[in-house]
C-alpha atoms as a PDB file:
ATOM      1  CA  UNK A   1     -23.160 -68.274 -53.241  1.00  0.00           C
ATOM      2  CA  UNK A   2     -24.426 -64.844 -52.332  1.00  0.00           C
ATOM      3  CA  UNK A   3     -25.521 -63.859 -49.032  1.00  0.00           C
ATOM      4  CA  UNK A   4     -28.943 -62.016 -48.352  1.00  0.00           C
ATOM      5  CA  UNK A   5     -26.729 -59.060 -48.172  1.00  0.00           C
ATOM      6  CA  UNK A   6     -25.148 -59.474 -51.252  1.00  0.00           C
ATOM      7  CA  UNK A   7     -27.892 -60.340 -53.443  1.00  0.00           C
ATOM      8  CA  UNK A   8     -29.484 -57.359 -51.674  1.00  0.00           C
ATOM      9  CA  UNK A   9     -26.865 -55.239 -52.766  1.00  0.00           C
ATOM     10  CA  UNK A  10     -25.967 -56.358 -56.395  1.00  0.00           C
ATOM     11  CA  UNK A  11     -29.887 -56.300 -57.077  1.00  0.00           C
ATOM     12  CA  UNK A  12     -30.398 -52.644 -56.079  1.00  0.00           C
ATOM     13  CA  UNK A  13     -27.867 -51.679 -58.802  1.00  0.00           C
ATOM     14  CA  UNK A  14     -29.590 -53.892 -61.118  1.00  0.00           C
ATOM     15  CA  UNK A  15     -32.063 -51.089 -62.068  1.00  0.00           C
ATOM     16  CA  UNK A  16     -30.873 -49.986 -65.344  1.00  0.00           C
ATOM     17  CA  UNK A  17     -30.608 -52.888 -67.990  1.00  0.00           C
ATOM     18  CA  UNK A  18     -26.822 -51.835 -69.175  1.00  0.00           C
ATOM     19  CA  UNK A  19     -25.281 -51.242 -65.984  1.00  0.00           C
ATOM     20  CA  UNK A  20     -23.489 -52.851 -64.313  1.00  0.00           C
ATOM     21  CA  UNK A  21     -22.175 -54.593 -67.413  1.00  0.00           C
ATOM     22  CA  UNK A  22     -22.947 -58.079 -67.929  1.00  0.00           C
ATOM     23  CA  UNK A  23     -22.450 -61.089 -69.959  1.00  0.00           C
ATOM     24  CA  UNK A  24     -24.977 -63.476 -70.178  1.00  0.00           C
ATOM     25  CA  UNK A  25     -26.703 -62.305 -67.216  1.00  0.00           C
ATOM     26  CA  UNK A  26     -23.701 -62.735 -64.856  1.00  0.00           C
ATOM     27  CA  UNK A  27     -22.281 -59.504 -63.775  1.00  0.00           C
ATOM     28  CA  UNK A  28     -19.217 -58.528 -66.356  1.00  0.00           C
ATOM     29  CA  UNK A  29     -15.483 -57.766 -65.680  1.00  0.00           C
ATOM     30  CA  UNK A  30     -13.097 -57.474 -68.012  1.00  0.00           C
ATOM     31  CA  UNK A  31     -10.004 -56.136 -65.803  1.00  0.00           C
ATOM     32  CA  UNK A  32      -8.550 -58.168 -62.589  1.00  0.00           C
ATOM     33  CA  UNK A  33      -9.275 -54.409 -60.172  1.00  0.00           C
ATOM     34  CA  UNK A  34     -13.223 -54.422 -61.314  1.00  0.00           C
ATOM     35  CA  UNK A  35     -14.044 -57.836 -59.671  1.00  0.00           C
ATOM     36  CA  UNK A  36     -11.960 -56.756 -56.405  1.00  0.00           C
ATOM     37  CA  UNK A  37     -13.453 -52.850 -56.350  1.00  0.00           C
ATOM     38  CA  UNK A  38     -17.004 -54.644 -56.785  1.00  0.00           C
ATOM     39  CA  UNK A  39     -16.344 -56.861 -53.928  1.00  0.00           C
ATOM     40  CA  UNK A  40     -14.358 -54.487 -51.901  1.00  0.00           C
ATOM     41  CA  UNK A  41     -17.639 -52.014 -51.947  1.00  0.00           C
ATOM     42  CA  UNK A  42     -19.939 -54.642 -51.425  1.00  0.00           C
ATOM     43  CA  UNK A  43     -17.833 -55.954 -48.382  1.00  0.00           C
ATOM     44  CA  UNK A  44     -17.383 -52.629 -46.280  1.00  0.00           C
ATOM     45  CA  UNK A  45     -20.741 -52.037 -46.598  1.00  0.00           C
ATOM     46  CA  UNK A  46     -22.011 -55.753 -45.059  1.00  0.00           C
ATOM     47  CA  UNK A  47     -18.741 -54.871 -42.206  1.00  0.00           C
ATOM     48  CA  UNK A  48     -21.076 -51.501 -41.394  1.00  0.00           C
ATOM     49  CA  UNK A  49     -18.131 -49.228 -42.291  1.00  0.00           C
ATOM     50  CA  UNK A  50     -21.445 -47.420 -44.444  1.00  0.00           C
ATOM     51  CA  UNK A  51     -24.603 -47.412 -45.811  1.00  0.00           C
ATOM     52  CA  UNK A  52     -25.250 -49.348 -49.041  1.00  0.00           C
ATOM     53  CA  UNK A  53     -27.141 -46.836 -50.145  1.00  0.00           C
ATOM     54  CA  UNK A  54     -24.549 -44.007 -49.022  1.00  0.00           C
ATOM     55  CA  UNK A  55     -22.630 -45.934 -52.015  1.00  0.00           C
ATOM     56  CA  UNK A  56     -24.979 -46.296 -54.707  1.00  0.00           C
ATOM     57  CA  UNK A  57     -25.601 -42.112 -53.894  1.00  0.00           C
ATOM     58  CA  UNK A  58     -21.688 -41.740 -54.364  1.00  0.00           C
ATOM     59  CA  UNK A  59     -22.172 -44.092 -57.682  1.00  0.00           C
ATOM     60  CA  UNK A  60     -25.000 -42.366 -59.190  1.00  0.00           C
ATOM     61  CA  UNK A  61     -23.148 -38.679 -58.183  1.00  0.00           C
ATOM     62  CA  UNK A  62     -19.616 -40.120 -59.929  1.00  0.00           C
ATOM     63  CA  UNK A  63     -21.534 -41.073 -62.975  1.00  0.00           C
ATOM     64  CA  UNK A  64     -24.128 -37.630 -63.611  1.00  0.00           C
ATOM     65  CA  UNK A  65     -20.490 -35.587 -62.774  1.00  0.00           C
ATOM     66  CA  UNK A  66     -19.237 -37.682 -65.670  1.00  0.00           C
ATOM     67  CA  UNK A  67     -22.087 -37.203 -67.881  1.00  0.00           C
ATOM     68  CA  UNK A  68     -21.761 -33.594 -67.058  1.00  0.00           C
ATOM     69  CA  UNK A  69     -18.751 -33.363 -69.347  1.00  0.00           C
ATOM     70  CA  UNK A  70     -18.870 -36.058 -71.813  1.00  0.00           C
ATOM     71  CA  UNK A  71     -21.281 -36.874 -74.310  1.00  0.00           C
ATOM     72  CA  UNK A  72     -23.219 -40.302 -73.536  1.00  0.00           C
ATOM     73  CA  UNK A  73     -21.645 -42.369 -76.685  1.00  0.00           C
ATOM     74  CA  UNK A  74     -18.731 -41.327 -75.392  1.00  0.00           C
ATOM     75  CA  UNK A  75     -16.135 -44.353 -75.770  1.00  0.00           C
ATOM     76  CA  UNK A  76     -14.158 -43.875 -72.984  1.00  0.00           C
ATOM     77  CA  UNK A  77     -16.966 -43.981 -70.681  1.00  0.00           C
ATOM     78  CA  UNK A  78     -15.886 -46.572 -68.217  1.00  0.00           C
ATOM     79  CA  UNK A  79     -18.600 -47.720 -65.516  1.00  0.00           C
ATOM     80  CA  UNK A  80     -15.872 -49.482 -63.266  1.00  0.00           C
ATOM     81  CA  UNK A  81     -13.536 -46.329 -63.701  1.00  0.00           C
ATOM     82  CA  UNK A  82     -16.953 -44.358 -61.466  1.00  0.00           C
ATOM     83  CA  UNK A  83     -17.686 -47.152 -59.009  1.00  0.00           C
ATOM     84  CA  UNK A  84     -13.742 -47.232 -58.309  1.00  0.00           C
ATOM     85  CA  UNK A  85     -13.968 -43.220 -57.872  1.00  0.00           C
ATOM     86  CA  UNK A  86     -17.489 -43.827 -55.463  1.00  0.00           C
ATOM     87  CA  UNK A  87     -15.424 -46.193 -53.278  1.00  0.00           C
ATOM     88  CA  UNK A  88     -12.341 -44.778 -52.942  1.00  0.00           C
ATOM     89  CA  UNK A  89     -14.889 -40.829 -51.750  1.00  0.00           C
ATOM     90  CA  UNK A  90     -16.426 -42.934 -49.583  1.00  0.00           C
ATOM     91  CA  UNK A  91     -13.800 -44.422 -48.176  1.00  0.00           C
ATOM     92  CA  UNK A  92     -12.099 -41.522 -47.664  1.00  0.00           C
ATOM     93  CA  UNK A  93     -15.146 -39.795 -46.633  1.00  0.00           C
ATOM     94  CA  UNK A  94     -15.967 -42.433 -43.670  1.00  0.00           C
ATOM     95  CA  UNK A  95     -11.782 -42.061 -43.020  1.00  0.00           C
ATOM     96  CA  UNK A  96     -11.247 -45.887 -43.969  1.00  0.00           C
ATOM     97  CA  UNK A  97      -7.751 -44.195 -45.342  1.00  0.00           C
ATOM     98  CA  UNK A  98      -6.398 -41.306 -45.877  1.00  0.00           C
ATOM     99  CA  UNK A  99      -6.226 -39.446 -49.086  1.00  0.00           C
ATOM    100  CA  UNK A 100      -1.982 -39.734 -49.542  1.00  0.00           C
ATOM    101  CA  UNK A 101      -2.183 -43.281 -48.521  1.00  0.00           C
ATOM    102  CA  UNK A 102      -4.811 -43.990 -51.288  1.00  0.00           C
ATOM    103  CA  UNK A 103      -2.717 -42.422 -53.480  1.00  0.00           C
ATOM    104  CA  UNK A 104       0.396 -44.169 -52.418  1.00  0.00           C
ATOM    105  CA  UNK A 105      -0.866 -47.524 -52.533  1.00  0.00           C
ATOM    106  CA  UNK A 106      -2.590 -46.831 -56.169  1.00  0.00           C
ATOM    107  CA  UNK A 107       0.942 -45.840 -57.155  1.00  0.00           C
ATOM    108  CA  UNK A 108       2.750 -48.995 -56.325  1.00  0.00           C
ATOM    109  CA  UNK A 109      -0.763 -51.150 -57.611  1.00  0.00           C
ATOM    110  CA  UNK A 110      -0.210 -49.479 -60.320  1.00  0.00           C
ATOM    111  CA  UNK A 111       3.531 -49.880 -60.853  1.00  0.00           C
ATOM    112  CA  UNK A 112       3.227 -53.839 -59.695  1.00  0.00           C
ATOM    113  CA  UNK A 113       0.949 -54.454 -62.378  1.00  0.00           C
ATOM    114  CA  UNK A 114       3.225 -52.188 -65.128  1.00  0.00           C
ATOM    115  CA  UNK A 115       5.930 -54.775 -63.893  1.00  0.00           C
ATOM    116  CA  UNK A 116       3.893 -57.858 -64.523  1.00  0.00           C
ATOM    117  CA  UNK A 117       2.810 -57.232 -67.812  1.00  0.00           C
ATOM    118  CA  UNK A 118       6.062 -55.959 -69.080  1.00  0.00           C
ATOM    119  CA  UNK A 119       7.826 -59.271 -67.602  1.00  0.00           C
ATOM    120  CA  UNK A 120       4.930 -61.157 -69.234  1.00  0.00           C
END
């Protein structure tokens, strides 16, 4: 069940009929990080670390500098790839983490789940 704040939230980037993705009507993930970067965004913004709309501005910038270089039936267009890049600016931007530690824990996220699907 969404709060007033979330519906609030996932609404306002309900504008454009493709994006976010979705399936059915419900909103659309296909890898385990898109769920947790959408909720992650959504959260900091209801805890007042910043402005909901200080994200969708990041959002909207990540995807025209995207659209700046790349044509728009490009495949590898990726809409979760530019929220993820919005929230990490922002939360570097409003000093939620540092820039190295970002990096460092994307690293070993990223080597965890290398790990797990190799085992699997």
């Amino acid at each position: 069940m969404q709060t007033k704040f979330e519906h609030f939230a996932v609404t306002s980037m309900m504008a454009d009929e493709d994006y976010p993705p979705r399936q059915n009507g419900s909103l659309k993930f296909d890898r385990f990080w898109e769920e947790r970067a959408f909720g992650i965004a959504i959260a900091l913004a209801k805890k007042g670390h910043y402005e909901w709309e200080d994200f969708r501005q990041e959002l909207i910038n990540s995807i025209a500098q995207w659209e700046e270089s790349h044509s728009k039936n490009d495949p590898n267009w990726d809409y979760y790839g530019r929220w993820l890049l919005a929230l990490e600016r922002l939360a570097i931007e409003s000093e939620l983490i540092k820039e190295e530690e970002l990096e460092q824990r994307t690293y070993e996220m990223m080597v965890q789940e290398q790990n797990s699907t190799s085992e699997a």
